[in-house]
N, C-alpha and C. Protein backbone atom coordinates (compact mmCIF):
# COMPACT_ATOMS: atom_id res chain seq x y z
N UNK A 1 0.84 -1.18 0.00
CA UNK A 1 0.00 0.00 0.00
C UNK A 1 0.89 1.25 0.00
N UNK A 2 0.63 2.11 -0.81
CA UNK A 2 1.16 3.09 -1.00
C UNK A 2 0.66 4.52 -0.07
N UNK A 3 1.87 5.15 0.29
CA UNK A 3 1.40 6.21 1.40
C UNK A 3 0.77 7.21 0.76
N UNK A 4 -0.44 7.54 1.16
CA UNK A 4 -1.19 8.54 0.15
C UNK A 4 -0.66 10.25 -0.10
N UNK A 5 0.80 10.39 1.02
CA UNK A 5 1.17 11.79 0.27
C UNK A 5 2.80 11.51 0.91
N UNK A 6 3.63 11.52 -0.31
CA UNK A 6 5.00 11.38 -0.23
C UNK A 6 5.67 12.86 -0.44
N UNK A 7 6.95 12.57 -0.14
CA UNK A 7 8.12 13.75 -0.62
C UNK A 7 8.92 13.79 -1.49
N UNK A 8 8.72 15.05 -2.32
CA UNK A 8 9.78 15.13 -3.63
C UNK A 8 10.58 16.44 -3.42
N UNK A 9 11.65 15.95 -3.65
CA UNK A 9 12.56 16.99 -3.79
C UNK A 9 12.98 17.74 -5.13
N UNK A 10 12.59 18.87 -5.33
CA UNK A 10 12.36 19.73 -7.05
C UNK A 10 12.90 20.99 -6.39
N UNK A 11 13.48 21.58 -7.03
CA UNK A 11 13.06 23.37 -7.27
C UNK A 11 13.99 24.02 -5.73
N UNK A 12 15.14 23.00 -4.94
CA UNK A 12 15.29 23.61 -4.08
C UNK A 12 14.58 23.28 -2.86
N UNK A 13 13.64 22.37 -3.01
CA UNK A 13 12.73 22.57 -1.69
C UNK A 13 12.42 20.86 -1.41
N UNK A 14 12.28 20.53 -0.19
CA UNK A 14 11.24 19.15 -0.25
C UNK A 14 9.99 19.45 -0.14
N UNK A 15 9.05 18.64 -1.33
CA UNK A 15 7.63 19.25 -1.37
C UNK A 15 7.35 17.67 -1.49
N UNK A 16 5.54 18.24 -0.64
CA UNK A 16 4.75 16.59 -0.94
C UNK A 16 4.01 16.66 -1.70
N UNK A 17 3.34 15.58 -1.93
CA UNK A 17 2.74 15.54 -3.61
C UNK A 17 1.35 14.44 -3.03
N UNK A 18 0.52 14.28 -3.69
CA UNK A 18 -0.71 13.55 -3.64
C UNK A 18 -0.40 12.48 -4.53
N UNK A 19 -0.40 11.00 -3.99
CA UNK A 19 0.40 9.82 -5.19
C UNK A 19 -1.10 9.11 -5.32
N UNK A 20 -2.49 9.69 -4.88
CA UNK A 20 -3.18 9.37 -5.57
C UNK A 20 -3.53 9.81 -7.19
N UNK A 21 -3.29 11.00 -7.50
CA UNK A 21 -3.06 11.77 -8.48
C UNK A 21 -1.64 12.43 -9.38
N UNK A 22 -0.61 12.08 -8.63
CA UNK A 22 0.82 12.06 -9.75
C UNK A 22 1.72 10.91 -8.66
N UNK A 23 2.61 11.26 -10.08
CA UNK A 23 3.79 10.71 -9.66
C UNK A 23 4.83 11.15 -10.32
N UNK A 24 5.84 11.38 -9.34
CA UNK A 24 7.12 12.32 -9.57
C UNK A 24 7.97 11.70 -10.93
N UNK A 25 8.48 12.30 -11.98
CA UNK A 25 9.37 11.73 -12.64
C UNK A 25 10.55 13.07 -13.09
N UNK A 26 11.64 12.75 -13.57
CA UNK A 26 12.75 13.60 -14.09
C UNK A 26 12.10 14.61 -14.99
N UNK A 27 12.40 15.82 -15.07
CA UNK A 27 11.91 16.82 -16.05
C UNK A 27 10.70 16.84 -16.47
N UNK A 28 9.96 16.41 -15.44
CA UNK A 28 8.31 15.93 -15.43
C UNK A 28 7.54 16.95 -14.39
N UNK A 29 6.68 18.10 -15.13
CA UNK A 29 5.99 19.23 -13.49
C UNK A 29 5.00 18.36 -12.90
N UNK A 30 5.42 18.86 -11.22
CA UNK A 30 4.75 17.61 -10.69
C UNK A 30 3.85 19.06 -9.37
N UNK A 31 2.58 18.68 -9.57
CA UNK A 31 1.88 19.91 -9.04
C UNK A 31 1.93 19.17 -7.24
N UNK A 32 2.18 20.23 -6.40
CA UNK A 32 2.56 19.73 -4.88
C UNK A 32 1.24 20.35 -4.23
N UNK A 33 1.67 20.33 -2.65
CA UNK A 33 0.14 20.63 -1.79
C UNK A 33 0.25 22.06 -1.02
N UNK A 34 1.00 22.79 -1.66
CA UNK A 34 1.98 23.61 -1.49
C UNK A 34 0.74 24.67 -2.55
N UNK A 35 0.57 24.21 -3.51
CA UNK A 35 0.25 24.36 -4.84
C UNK A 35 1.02 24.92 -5.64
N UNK A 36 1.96 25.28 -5.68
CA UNK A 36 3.27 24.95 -7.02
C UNK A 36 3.30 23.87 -7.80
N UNK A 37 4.00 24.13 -8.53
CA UNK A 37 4.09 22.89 -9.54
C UNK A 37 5.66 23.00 -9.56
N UNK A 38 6.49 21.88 -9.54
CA UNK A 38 7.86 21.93 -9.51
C UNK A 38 8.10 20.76 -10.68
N UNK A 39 9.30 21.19 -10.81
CA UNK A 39 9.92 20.23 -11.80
C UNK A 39 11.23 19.28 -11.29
N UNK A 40 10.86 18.03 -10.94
CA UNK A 40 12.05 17.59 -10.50
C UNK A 40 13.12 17.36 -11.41
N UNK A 41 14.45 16.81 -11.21
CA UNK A 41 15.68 16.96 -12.21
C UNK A 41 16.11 15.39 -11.64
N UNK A 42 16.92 14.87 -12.89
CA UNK A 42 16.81 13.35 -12.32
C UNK A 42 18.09 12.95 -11.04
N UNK A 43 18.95 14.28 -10.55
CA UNK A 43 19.63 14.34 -9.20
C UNK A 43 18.61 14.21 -7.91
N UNK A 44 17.57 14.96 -8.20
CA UNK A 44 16.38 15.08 -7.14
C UNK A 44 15.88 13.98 -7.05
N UNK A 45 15.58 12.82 -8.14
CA UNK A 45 14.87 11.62 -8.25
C UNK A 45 16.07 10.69 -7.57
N UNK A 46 17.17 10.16 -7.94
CA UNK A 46 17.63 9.57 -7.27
C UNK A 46 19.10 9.86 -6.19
N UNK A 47 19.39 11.53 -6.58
CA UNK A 47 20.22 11.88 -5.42
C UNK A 47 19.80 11.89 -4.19
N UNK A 48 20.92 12.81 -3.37
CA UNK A 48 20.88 12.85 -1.71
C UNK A 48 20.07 13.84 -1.83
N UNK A 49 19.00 13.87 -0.69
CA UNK A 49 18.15 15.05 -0.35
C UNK A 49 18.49 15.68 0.62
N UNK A 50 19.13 16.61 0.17
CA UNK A 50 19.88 18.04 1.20
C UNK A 50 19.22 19.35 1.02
N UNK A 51 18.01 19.55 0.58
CA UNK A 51 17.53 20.63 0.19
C UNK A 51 16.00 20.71 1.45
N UNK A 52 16.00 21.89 1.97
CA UNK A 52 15.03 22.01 3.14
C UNK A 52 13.50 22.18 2.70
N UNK A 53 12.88 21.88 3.81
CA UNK A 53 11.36 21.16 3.50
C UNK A 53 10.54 22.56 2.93
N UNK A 54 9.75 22.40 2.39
CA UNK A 54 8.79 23.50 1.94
C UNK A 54 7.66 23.77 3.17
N UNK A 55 7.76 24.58 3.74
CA UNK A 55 6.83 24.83 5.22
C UNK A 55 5.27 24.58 5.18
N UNK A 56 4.84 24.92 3.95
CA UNK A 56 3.73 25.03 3.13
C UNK A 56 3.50 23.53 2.91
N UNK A 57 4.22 22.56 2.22
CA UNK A 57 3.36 21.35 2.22
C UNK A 57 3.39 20.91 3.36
N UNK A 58 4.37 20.76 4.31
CA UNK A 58 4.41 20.46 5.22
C UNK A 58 3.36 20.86 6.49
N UNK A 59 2.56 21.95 6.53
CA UNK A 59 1.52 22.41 6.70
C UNK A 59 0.37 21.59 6.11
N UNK A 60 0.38 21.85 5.10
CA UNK A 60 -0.26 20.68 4.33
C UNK A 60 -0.92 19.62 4.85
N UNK A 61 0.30 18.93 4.29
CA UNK A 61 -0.02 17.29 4.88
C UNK A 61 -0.64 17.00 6.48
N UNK A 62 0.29 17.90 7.47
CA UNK A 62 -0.91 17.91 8.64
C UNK A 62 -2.15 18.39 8.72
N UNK A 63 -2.62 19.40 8.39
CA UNK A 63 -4.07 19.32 7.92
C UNK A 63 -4.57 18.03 7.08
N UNK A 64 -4.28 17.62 6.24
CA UNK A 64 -5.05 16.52 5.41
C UNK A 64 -4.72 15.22 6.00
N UNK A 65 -4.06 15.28 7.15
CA UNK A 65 -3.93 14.35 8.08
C UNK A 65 -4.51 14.10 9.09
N UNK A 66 -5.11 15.18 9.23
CA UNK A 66 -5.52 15.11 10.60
C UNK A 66 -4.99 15.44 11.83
N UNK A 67 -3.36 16.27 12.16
CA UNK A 67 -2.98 15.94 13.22
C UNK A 67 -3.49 17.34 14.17
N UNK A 68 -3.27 16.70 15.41
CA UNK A 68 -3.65 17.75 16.23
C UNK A 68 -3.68 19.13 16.06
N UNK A 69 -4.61 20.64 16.59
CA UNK A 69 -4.05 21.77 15.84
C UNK A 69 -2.81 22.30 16.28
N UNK A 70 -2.32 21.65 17.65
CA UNK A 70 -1.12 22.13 18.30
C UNK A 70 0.15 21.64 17.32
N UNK A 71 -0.10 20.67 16.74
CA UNK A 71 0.88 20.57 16.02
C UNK A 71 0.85 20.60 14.52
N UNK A 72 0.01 21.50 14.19
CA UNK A 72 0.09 22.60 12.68
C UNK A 72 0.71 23.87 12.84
N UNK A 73 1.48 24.51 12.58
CA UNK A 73 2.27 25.53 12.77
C UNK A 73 0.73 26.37 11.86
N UNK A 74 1.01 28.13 12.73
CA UNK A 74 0.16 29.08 12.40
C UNK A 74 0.50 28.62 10.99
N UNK A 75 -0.65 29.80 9.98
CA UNK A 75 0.07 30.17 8.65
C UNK A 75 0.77 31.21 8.56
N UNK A 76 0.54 32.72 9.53
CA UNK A 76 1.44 33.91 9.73
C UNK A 76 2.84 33.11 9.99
N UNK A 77 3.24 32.01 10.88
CA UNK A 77 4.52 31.74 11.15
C UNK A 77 5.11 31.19 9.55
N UNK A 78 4.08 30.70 9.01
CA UNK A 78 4.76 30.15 7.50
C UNK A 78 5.55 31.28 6.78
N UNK A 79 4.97 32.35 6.63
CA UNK A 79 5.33 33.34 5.57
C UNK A 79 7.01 33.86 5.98
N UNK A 80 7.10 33.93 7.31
CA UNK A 80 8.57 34.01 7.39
C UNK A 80 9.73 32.98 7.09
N UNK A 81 8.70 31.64 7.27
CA UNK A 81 9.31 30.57 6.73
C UNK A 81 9.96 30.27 5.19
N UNK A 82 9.25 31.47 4.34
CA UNK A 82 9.43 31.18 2.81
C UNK A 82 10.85 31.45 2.71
């Protein structure tokens, strides 16, 4: 079973993606939860991921998760995050 929202690394950033509806490939725009659309590069597909998380999907995914609200960061705290 596949986890219904994974991480791709594109554009500088780690972003998550909905793998009910894409799937990440090389030089392929892959629309995130972020709502960008990034383009991964085929270093991002199978390199090291050293590039920092996108605050925004990461926001994200806890909302469409469900997790507690204590542990969703504001959205005012996001914007300094960009």
């Amino acid at each position: 079973m596949v986890q219904r929202y994974l991480w791709q690394q594109a554009d500088g950033k780690r972003h998550a993606y909905d793998t009910d509806h894409h799937q990440p490939a090389a030089q392929r725009a892959l629309p995130v939860l972020c709502g960008a659309t990034v383009t991964p590069t085929t270093d991002d597909i199978v390199g090291v991921w050293l590039d920092p998380t996108c605050w925004h999907c990461d926001h994200e995914v806890r909302v469409r998760l469900g997790f507690p609200a204590d542990e969703i960061p504001d959205a005012a705290d996001l914007e300094t995050a960009r």
